[in-house]
Protein backbone atom coordinates (compact mmCIF):
# COMPACT_ATOMS: atom_id res chain seq x y z
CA UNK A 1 43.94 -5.64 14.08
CA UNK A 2 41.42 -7.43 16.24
CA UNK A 3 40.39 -3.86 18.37
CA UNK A 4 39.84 -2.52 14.71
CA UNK A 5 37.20 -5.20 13.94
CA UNK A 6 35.85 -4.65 17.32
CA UNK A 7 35.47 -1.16 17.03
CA UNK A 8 33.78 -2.11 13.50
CA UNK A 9 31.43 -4.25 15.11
CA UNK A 10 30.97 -1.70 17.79
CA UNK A 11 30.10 1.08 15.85
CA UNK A 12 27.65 -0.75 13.54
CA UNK A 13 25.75 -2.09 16.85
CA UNK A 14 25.48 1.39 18.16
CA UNK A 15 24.19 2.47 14.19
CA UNK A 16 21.62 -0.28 13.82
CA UNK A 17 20.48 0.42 17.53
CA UNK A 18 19.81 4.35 16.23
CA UNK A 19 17.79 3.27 13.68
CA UNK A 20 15.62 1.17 15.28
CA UNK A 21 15.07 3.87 17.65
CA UNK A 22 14.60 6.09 15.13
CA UNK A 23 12.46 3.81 13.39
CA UNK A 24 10.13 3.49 16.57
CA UNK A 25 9.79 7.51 16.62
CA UNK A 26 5.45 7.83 16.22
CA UNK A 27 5.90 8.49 12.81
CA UNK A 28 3.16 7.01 10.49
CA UNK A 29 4.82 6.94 7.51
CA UNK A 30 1.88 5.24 6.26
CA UNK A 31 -0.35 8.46 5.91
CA UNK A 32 1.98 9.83 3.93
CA UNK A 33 0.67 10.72 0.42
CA UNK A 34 1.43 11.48 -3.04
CA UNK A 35 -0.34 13.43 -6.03
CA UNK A 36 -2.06 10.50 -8.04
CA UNK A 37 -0.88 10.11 -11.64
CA UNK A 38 -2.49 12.54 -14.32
CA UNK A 39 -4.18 9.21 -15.41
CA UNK A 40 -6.12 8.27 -12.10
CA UNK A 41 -7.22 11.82 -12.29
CA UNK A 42 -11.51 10.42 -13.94
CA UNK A 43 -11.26 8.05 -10.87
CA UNK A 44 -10.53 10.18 -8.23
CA UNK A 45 -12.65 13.16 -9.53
CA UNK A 46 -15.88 10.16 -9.71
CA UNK A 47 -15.09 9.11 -6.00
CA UNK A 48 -18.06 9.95 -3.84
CA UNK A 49 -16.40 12.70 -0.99
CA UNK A 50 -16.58 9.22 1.85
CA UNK A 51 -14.83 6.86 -0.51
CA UNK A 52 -12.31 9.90 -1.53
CA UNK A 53 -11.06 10.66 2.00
CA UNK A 54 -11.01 6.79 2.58
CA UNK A 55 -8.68 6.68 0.01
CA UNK A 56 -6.32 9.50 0.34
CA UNK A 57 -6.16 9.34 4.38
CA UNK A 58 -8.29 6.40 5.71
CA UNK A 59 -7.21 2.72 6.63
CA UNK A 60 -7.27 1.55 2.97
CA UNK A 61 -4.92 4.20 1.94
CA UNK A 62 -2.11 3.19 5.21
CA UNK A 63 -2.32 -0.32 4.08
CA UNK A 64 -1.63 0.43 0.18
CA UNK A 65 1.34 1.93 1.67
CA UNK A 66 2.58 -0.38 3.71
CA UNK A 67 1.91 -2.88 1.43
CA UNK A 68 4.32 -0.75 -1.35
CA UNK A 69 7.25 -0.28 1.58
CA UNK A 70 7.12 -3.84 2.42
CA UNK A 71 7.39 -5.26 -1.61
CA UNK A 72 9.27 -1.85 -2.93
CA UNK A 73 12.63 -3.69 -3.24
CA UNK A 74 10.78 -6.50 -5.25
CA UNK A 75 7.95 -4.74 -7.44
CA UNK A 76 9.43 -4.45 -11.08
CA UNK A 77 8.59 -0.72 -13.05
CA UNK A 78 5.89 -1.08 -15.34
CA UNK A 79 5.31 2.58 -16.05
CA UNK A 80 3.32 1.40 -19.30
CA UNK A 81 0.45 -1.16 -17.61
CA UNK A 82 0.03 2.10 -14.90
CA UNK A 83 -0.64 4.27 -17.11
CA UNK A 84 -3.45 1.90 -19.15
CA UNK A 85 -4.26 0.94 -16.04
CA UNK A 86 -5.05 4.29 -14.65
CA UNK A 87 -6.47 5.69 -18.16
CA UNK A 88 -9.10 2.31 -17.86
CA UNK A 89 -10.39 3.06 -14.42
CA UNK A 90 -10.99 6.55 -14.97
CA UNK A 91 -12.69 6.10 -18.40
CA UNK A 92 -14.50 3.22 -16.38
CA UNK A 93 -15.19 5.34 -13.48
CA UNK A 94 -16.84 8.37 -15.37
CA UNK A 95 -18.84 6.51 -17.46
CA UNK A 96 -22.70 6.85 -17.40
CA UNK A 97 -23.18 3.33 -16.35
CA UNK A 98 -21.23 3.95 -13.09
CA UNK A 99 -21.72 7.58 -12.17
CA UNK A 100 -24.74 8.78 -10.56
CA UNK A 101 -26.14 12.39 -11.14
CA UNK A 102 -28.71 13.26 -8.80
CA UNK A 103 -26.51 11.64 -5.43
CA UNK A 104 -29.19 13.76 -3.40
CA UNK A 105 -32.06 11.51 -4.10
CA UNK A 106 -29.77 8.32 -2.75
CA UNK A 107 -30.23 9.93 0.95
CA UNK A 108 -27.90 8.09 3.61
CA UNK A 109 -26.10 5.62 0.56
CA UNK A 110 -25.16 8.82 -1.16
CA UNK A 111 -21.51 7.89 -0.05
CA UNK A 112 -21.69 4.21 -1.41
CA UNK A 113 -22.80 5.35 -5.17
CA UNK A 114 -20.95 4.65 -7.91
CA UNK A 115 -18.20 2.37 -8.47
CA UNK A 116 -15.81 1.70 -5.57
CA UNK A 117 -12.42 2.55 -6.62
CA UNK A 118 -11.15 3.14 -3.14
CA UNK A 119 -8.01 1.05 -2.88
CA UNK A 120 -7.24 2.14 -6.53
CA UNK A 121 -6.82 5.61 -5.80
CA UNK A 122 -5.16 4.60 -2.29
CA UNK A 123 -2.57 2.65 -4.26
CA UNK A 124 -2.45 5.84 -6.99
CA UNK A 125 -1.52 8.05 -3.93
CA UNK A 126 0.84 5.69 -1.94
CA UNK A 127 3.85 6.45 -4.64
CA UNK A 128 5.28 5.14 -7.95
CA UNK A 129 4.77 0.95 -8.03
CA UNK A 130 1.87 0.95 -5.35
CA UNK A 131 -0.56 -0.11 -7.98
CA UNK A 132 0.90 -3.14 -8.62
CA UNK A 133 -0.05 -4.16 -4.61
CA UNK A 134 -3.66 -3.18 -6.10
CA UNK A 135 -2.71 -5.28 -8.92
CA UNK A 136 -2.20 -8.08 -6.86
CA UNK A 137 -4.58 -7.60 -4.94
CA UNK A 138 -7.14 -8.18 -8.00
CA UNK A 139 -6.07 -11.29 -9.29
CA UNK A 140 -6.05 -12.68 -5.53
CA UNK A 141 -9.49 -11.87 -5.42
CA UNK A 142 -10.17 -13.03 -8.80
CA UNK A 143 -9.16 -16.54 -7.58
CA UNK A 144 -9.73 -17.05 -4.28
CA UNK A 145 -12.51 -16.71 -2.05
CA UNK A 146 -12.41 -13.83 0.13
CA UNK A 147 -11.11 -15.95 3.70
CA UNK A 148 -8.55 -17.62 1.20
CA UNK A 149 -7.11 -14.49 -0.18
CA UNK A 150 -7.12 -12.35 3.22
CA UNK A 151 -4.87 -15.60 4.31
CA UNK A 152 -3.27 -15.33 1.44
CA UNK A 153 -2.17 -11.98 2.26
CA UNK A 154 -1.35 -12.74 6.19
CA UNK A 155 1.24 -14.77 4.78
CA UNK A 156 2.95 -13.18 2.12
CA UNK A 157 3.34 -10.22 4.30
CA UNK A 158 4.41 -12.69 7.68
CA UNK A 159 6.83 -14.43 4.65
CA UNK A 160 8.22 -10.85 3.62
CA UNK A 161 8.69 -9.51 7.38
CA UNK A 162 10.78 -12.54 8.19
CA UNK A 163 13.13 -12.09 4.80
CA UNK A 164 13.59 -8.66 5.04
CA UNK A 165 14.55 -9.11 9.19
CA UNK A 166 17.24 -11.65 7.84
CA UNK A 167 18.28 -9.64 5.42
CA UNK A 168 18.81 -6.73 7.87
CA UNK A 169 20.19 -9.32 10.89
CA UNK A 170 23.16 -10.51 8.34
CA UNK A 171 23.71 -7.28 6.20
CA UNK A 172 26.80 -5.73 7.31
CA UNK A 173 25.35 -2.61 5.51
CA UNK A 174 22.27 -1.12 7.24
CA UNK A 175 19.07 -0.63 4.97
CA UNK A 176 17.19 1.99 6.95
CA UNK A 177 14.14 1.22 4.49
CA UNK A 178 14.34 -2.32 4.98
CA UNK A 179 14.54 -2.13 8.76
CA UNK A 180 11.39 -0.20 9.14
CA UNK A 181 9.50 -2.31 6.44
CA UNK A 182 10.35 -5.60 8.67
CA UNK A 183 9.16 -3.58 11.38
CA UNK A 184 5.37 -2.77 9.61
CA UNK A 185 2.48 -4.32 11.41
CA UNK A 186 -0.59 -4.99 9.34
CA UNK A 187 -3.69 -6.26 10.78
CA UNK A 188 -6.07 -8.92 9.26
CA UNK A 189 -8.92 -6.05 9.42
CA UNK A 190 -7.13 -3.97 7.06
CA UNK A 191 -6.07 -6.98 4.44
CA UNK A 192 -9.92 -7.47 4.80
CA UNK A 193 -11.08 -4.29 3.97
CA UNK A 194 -8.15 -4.16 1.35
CA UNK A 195 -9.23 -7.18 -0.32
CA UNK A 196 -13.33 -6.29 -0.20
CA UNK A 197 -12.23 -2.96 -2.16
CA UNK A 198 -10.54 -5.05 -5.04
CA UNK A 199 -13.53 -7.15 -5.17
């Protein structure tokens, strides 16, 4: 009975070795992106073309998602504050106060007109709960100065990393997701520029 537990042991050692390799494969799962919600759709139409691509497939929109893998397992569904959410910063977005109709005459700041909804739409297009990292991410800067709440942020991801690489050490089953997620690597320059867009 002892060889059988060996062999167990064995086996899930070889598994959890696979995925790590597997895990370490140059994929950037962080560029990966979704449609945004029907309701983001006045935001991202108000975007200027810069501020668009930053969001969709820049550095704003790999840290909304790696922000989302890293809290998935813990971010509750609130379909209903996502949808007002979304339906608010469109209406917000297209209104004649923010919008800007002759962007020609604004020469080289034509890409920095308008409102800056940049990590909103990155968080629209980094998949179902993301916006609730943007969420966060808002009443962080609401409170804190901006060196607090980039701090802030070092930790709860360092805090999240180390339970989630616990959780995967002791777990006799393997959590693919969760491996990978305590493997994510984000830099203070992105929870900077992350934090400067919710601003």
């Amino acid at each position: 009975m002892a060889s059988l537990g060996k062999l167990t042991n064995a086996i899930m050692h070889i598994a959890q070795e696979n995925t790590a390799a597997l895990v370490n494969i140059n994929l950037d799962f962080s560029m990966l992106r979704f449609e945004a919600p029907p309701e983001f759709m006045g935001l991202c139409s108000s975007l200027s073309p810069k501020r668009k691509a930053e969001a969709e497939d820049g550095m704003i929109h790999s840290t909304a998602r790696k922000l989302f893998a890293l809290f998935e397992s813990e971010i509750p569904a609130v379909p209903e504050l996502l949808e007002a959410y979304g339906k608010r910063a469109s209406e917000i977005a297209t209104s004649e106060n923010t919008m800007s109709s002759q962007e020609s005459v604004h020469g080289a700041f034509a890409d920095y007109i308008g409102a800056d909804g940049t990590s909103i739409l990155a968080a629209a297009t980094s998949g179902d709960g993301a916006v609730t990292m943007h969420l966060l991410a808002c009443l962080l800067a609401r409170m804190w100065k901006r060196s607090q709440a980039i701090s802030i942020w070092q930790e709860l991801v360092q805090q999240r990393k180390s339970i989630l690489s616990k959780k995967v050490g002791s777990s006799a089953m393997l959590h693919a997701n969760e491996l990978a997620a305590s493997m994510i690597h984000i830099g203070r320059k992105q929870l900077d520029e992350w934090d400067a867009s919710a601003r």
